[in-house]
PDB file of N, CA and C in Angstrom:
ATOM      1  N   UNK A   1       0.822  -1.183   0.000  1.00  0.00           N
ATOM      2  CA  UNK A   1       0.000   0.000   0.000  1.00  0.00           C
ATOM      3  C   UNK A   1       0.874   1.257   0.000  1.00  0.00           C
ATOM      4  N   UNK A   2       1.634   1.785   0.749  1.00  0.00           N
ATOM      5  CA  UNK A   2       2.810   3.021   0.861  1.00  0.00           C
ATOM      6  C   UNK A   2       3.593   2.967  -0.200  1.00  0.00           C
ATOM      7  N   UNK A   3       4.033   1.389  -0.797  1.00  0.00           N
ATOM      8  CA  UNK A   3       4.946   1.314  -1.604  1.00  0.00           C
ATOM      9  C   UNK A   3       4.312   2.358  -2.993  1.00  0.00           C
ATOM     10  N   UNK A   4       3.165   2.180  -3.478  1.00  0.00           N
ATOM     11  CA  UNK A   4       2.565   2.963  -4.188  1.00  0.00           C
ATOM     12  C   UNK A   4       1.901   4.199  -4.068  1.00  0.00           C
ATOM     13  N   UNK A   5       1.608   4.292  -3.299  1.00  0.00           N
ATOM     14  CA  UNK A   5       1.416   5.979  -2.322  1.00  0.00           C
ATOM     15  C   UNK A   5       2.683   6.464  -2.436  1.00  0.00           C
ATOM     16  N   UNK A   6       3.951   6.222  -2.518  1.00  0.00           N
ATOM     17  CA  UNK A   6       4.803   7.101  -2.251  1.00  0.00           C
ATOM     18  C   UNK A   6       5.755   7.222  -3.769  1.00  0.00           C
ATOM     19  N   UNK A   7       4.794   6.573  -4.888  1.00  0.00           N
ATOM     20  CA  UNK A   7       6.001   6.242  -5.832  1.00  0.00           C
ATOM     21  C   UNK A   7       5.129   8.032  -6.788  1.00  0.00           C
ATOM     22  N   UNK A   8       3.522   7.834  -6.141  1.00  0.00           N
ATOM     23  CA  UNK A   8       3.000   9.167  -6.340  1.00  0.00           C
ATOM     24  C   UNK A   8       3.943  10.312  -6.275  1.00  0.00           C
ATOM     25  N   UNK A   9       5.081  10.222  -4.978  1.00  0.00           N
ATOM     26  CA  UNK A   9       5.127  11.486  -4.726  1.00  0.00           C
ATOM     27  C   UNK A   9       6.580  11.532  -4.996  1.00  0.00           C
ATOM     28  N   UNK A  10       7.644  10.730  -6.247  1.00  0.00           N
ATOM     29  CA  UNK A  10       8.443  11.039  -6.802  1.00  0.00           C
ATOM     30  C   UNK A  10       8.698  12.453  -7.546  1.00  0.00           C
ATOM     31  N   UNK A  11       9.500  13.359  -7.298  1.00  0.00           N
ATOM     32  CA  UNK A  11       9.932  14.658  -7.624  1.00  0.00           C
ATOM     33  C   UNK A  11       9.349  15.811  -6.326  1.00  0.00           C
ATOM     34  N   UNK A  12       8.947  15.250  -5.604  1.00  0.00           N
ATOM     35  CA  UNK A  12       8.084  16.393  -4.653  1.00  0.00           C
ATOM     36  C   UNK A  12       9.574  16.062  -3.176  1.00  0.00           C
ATOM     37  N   UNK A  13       9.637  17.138  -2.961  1.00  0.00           N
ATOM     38  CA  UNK A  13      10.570  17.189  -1.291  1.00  0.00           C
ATOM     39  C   UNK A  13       9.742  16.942   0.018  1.00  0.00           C
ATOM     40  N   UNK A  14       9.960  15.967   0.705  1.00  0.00           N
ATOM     41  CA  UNK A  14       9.786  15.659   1.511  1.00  0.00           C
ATOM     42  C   UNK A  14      10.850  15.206   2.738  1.00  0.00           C
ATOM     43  N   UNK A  15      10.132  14.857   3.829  1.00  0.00           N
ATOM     44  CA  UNK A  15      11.568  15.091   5.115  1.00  0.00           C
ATOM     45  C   UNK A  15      11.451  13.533   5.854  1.00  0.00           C
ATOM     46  N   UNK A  16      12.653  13.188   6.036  1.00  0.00           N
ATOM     47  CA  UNK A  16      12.484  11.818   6.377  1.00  0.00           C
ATOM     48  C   UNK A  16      13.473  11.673   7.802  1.00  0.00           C
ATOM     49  N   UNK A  17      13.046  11.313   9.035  1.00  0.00           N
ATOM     50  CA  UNK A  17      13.122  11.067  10.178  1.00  0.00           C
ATOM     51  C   UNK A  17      13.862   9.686  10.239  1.00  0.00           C
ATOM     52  N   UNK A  18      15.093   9.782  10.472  1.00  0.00           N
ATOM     53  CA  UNK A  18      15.836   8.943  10.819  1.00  0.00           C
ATOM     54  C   UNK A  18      15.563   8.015  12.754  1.00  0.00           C
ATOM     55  N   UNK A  19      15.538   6.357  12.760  1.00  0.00           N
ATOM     56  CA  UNK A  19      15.343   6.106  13.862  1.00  0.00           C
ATOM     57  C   UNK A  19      16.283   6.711  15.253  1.00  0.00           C
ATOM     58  N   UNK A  20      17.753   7.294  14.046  1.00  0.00           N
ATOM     59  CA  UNK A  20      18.418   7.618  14.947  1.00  0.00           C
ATOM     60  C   UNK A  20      18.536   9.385  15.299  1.00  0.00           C
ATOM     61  N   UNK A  21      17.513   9.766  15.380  1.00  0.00           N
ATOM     62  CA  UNK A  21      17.120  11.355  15.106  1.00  0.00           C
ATOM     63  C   UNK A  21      17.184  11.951  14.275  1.00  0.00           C
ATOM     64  N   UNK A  22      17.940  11.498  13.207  1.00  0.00           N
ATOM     65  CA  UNK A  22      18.502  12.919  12.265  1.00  0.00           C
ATOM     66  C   UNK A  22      17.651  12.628  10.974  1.00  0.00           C
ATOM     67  N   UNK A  23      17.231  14.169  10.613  1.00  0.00           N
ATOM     68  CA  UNK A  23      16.094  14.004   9.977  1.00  0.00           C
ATOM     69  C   UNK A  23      16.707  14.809   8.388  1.00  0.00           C
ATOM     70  N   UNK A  24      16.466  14.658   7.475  1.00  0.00           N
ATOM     71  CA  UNK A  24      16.836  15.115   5.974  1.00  0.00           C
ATOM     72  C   UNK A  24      15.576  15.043   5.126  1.00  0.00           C
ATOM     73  N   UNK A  25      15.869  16.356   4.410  1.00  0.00           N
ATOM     74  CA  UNK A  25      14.757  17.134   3.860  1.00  0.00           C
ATOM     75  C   UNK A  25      15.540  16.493   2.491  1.00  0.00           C
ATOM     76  N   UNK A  26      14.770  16.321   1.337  1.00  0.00           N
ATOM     77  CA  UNK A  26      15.076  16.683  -0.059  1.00  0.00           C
ATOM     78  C   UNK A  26      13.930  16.245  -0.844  1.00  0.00           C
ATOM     79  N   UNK A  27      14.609  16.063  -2.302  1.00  0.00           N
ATOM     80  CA  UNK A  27      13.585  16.098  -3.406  1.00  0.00           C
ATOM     81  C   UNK A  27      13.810  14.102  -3.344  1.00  0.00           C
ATOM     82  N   UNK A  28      12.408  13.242  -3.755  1.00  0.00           N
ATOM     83  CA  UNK A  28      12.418  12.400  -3.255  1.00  0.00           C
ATOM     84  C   UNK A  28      12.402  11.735  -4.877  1.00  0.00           C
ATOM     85  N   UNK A  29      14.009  10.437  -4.885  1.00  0.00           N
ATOM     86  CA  UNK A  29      14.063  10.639  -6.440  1.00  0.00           C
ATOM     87  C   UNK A  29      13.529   8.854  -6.513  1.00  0.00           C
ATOM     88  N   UNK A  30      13.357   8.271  -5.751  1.00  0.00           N
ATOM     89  CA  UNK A  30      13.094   7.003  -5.791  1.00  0.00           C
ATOM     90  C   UNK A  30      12.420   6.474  -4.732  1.00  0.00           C
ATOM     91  N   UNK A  31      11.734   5.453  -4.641  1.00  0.00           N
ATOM     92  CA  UNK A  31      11.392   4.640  -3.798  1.00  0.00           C
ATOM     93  C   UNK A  31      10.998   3.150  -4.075  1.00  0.00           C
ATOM     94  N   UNK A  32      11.758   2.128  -3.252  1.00  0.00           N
ATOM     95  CA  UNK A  32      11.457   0.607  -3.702  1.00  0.00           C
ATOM     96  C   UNK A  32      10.354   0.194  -2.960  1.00  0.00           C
ATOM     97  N   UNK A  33       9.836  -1.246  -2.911  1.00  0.00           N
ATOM     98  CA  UNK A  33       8.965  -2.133  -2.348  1.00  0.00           C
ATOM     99  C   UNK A  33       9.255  -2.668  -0.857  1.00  0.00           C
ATOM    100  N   UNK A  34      10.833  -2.121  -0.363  1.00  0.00           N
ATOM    101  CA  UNK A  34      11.380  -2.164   1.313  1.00  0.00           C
ATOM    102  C   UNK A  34      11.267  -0.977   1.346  1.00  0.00           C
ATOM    103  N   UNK A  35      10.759   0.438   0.897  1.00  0.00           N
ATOM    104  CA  UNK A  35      10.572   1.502   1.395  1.00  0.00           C
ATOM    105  C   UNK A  35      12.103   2.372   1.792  1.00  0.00           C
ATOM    106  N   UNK A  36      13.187   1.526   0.839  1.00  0.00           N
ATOM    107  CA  UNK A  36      14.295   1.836   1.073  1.00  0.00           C
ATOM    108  C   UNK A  36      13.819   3.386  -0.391  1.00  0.00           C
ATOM    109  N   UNK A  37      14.734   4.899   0.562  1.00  0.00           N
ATOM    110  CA  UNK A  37      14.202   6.003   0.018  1.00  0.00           C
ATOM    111  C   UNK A  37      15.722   6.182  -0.758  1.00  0.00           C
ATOM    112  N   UNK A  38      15.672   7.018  -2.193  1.00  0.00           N
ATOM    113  CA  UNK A  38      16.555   7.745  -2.766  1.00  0.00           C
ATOM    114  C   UNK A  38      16.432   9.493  -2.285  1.00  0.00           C
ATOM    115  N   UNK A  39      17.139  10.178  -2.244  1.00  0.00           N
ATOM    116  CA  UNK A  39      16.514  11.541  -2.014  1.00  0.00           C
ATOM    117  C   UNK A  39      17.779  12.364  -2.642  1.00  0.00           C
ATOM    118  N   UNK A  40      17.494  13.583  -3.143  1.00  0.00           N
ATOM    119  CA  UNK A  40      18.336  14.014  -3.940  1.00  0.00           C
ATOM    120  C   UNK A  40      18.522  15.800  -3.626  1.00  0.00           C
ATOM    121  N   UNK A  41      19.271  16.672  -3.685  1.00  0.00           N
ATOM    122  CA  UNK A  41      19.223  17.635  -2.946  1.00  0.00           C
ATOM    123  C   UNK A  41      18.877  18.322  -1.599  1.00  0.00           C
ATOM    124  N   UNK A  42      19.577  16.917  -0.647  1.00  0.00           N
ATOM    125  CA  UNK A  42      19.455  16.768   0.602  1.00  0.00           C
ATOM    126  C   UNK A  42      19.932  18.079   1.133  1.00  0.00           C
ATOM    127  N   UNK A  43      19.307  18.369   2.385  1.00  0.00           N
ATOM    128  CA  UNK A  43      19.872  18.765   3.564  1.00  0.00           C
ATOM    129  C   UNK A  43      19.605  18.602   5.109  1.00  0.00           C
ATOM    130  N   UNK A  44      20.477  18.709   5.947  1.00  0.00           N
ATOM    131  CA  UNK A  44      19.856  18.333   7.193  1.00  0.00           C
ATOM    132  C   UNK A  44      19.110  19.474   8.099  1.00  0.00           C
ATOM    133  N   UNK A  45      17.778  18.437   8.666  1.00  0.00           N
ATOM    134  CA  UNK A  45      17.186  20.085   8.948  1.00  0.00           C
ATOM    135  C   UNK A  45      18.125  20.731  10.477  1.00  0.00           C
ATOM    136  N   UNK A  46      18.997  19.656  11.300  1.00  0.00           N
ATOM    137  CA  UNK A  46      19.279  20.464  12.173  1.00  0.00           C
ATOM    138  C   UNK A  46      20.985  20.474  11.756  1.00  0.00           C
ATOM    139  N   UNK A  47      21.169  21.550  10.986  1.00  0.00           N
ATOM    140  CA  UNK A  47      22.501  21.650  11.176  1.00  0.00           C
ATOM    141  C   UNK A  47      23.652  21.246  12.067  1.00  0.00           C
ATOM    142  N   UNK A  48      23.166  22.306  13.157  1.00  0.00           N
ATOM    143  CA  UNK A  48      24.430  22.442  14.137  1.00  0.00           C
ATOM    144  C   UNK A  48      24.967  21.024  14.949  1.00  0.00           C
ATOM    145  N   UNK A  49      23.838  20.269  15.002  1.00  0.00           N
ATOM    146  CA  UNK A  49      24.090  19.111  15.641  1.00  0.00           C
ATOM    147  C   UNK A  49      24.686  18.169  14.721  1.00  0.00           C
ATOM    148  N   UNK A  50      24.329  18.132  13.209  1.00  0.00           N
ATOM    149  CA  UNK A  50      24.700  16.803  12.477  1.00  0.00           C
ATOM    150  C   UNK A  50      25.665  17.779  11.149  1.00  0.00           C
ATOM    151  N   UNK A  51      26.671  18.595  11.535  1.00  0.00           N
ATOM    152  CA  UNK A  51      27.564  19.533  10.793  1.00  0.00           C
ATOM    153  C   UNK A  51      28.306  18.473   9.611  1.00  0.00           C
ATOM    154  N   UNK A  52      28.653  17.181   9.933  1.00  0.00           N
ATOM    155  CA  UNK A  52      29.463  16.408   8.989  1.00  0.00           C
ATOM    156  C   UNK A  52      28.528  15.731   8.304  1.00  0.00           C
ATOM    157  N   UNK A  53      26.821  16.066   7.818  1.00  0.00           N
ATOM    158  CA  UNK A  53      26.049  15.739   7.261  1.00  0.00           C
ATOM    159  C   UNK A  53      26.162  16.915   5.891  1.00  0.00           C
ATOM    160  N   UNK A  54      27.035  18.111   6.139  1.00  0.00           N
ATOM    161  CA  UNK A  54      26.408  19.393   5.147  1.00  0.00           C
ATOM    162  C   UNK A  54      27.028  19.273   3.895  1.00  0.00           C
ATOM    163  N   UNK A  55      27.813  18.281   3.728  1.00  0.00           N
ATOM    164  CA  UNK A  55      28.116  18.473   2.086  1.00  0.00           C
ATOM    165  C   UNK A  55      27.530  17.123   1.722  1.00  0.00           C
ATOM    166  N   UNK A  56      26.710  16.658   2.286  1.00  0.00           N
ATOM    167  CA  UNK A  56      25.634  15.211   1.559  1.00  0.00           C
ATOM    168  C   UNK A  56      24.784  15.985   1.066  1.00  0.00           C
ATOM    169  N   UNK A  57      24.861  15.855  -0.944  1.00  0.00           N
ATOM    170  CA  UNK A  57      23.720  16.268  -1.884  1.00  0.00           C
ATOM    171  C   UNK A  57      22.264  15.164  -2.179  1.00  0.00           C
ATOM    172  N   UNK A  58      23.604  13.735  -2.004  1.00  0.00           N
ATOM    173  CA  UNK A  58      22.389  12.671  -2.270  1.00  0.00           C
ATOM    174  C   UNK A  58      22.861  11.725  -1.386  1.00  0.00           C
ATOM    175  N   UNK A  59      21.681  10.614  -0.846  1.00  0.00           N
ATOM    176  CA  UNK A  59      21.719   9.651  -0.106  1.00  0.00           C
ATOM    177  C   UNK A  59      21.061   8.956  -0.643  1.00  0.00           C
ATOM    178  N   UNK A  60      20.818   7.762   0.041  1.00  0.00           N
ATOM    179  CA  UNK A  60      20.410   6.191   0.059  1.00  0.00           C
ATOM    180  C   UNK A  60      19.659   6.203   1.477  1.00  0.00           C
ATOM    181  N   UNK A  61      18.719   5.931   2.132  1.00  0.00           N
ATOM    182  CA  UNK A  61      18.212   5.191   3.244  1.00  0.00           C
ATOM    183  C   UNK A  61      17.756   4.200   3.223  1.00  0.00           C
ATOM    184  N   UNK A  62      17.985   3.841   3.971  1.00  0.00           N
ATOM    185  CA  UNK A  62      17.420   2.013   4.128  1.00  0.00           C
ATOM    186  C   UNK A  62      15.810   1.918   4.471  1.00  0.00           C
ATOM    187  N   UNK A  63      15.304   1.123   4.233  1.00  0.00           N
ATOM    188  CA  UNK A  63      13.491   1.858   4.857  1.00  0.00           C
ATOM    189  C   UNK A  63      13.488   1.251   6.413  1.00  0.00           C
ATOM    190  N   UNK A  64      14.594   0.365   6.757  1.00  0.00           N
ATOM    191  CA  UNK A  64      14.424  -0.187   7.880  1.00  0.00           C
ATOM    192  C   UNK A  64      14.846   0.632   9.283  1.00  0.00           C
ATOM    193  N   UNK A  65      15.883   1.848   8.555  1.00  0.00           N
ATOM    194  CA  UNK A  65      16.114   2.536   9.512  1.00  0.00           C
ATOM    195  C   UNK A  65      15.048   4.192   9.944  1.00  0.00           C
ATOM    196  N   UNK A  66      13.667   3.966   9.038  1.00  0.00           N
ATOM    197  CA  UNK A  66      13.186   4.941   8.530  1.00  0.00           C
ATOM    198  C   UNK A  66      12.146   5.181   9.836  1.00  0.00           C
ATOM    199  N   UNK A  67      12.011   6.376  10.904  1.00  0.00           N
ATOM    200  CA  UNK A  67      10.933   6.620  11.795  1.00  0.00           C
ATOM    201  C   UNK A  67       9.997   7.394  10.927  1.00  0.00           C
ATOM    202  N   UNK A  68       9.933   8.247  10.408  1.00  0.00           N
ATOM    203  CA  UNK A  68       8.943   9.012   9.885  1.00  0.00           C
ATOM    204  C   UNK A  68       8.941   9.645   8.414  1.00  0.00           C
ATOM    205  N   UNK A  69       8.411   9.666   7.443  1.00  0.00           N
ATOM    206  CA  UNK A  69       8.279  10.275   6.571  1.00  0.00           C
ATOM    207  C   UNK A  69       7.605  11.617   6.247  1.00  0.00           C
ATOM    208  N   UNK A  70       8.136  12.740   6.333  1.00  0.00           N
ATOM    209  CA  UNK A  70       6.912  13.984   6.314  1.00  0.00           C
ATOM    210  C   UNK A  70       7.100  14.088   5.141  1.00  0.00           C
ATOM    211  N   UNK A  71       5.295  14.391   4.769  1.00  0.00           N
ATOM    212  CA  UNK A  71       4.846  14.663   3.317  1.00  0.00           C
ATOM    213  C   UNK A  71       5.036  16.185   2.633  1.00  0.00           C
ATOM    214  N   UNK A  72       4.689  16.523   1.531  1.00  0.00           N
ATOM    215  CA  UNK A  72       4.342  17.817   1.870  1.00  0.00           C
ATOM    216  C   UNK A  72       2.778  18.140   1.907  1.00  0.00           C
ATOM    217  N   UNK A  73       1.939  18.872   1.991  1.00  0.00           N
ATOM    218  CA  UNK A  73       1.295  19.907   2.376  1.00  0.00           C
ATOM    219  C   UNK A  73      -0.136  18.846   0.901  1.00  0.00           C
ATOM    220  N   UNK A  74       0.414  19.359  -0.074  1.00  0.00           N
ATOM    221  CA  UNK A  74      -0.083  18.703  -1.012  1.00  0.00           C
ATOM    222  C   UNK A  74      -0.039  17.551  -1.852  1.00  0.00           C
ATOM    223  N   UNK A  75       1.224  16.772  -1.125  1.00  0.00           N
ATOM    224  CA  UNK A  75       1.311  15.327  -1.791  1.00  0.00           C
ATOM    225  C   UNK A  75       0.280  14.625  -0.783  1.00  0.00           C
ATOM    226  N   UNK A  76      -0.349  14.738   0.512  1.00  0.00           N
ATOM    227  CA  UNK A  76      -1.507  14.122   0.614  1.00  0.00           C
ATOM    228  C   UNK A  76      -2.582  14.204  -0.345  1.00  0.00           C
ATOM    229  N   UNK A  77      -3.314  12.902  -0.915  1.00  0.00           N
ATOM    230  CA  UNK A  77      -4.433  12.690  -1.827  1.00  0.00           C
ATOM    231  C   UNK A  77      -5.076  11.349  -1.034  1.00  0.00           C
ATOM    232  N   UNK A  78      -6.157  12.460   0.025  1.00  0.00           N
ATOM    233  CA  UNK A  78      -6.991  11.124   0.636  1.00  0.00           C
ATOM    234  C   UNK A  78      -7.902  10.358  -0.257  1.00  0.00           C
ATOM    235  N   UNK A  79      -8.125   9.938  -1.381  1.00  0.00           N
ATOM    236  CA  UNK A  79      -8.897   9.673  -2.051  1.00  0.00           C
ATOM    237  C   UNK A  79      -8.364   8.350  -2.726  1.00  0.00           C
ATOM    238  N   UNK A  80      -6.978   8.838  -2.653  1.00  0.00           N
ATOM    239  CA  UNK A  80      -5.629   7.609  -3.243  1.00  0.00           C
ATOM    240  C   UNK A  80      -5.385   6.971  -2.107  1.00  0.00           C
ATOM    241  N   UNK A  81      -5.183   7.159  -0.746  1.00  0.00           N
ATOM    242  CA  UNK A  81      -4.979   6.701   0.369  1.00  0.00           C
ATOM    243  C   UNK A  81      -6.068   5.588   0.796  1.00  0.00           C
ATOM    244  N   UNK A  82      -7.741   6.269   0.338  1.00  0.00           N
ATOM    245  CA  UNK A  82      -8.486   5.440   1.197  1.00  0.00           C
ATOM    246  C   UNK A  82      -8.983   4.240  -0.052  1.00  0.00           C
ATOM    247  N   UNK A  83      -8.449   4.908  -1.599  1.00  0.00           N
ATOM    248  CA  UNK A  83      -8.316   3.281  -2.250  1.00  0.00           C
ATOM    249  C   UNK A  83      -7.715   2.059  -2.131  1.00  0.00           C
ATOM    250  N   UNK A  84      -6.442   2.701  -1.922  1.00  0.00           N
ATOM    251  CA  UNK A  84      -5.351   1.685  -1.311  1.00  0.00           C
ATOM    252  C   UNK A  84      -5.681   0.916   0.097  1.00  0.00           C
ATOM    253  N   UNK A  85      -6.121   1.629   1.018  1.00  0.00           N
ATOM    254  CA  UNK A  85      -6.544   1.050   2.121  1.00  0.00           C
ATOM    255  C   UNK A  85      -7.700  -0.011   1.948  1.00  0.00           C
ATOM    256  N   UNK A  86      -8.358   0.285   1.450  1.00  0.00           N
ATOM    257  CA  UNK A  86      -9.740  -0.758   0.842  1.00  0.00           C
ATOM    258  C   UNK A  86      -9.162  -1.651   0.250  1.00  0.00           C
ATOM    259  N   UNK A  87      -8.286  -2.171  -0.992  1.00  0.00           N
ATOM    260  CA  UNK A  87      -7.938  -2.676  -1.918  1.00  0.00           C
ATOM    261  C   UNK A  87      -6.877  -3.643  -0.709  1.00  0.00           C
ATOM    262  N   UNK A  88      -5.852  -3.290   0.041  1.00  0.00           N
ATOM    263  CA  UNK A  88      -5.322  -3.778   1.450  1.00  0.00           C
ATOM    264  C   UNK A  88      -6.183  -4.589   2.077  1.00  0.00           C
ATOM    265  N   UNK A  89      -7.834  -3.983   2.329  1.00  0.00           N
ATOM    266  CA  UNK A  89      -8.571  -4.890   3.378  1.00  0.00           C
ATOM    267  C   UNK A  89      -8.899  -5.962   2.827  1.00  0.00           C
ATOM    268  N   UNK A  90      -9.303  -5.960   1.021  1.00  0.00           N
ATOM    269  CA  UNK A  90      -9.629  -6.478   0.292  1.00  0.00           C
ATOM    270  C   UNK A  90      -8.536  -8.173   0.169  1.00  0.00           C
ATOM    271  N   UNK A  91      -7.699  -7.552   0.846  1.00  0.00           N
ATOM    272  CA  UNK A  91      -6.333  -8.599  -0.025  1.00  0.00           C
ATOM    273  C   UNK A  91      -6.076  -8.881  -1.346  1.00  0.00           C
ATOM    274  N   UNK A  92      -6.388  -7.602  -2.077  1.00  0.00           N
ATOM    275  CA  UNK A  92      -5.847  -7.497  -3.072  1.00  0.00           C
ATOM    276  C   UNK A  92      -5.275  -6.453  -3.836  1.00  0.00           C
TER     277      UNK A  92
END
């Protein structure tokens, strides 16, 4: 279900919450079926604390190390969300 909800929101920036706090904003250039993320014109949102993060343009995350994904504002589409969710209950 997410795996396709989120392949929606390829080219849009979004911020992704690391389990181990540190959270990175960018433009979101991929996403697989482990929810492992590509992201591309990264930055970190708290500088001062994660300083040897500031010349990372692009990363790799693993989806396993992933706490949170923030969307933006308008890549929510409850309409796509509550198909997928049905089609999920459905088992199919």
């Amino acid at each position: 279900m997410f795996f396709s909800y989120f392949k929606e929101l390829v080219g849009k920036e979004v911020t992704v919450e690391l389990k181990n706090d540190l959270a990175i904003r960018g433009t979101l250039h991929s996403v697989d079926q482990y929810l492992n993320i590509k992201l591309e014109n990264t930055r970190v949102v708290d500088q001062e604390k994660y300083p040897h993060m500031l010349s990372v343009r692009n990363c790799f995350i693993r989806g396993s190390v992933v706490r949170y994904v923030q969307l933006p504002p308008d890549g929510v589409d409850i309409d796509i969300l509550h198909d997928a969710t049905r089609r999920e209950a459905r088992g199919g």
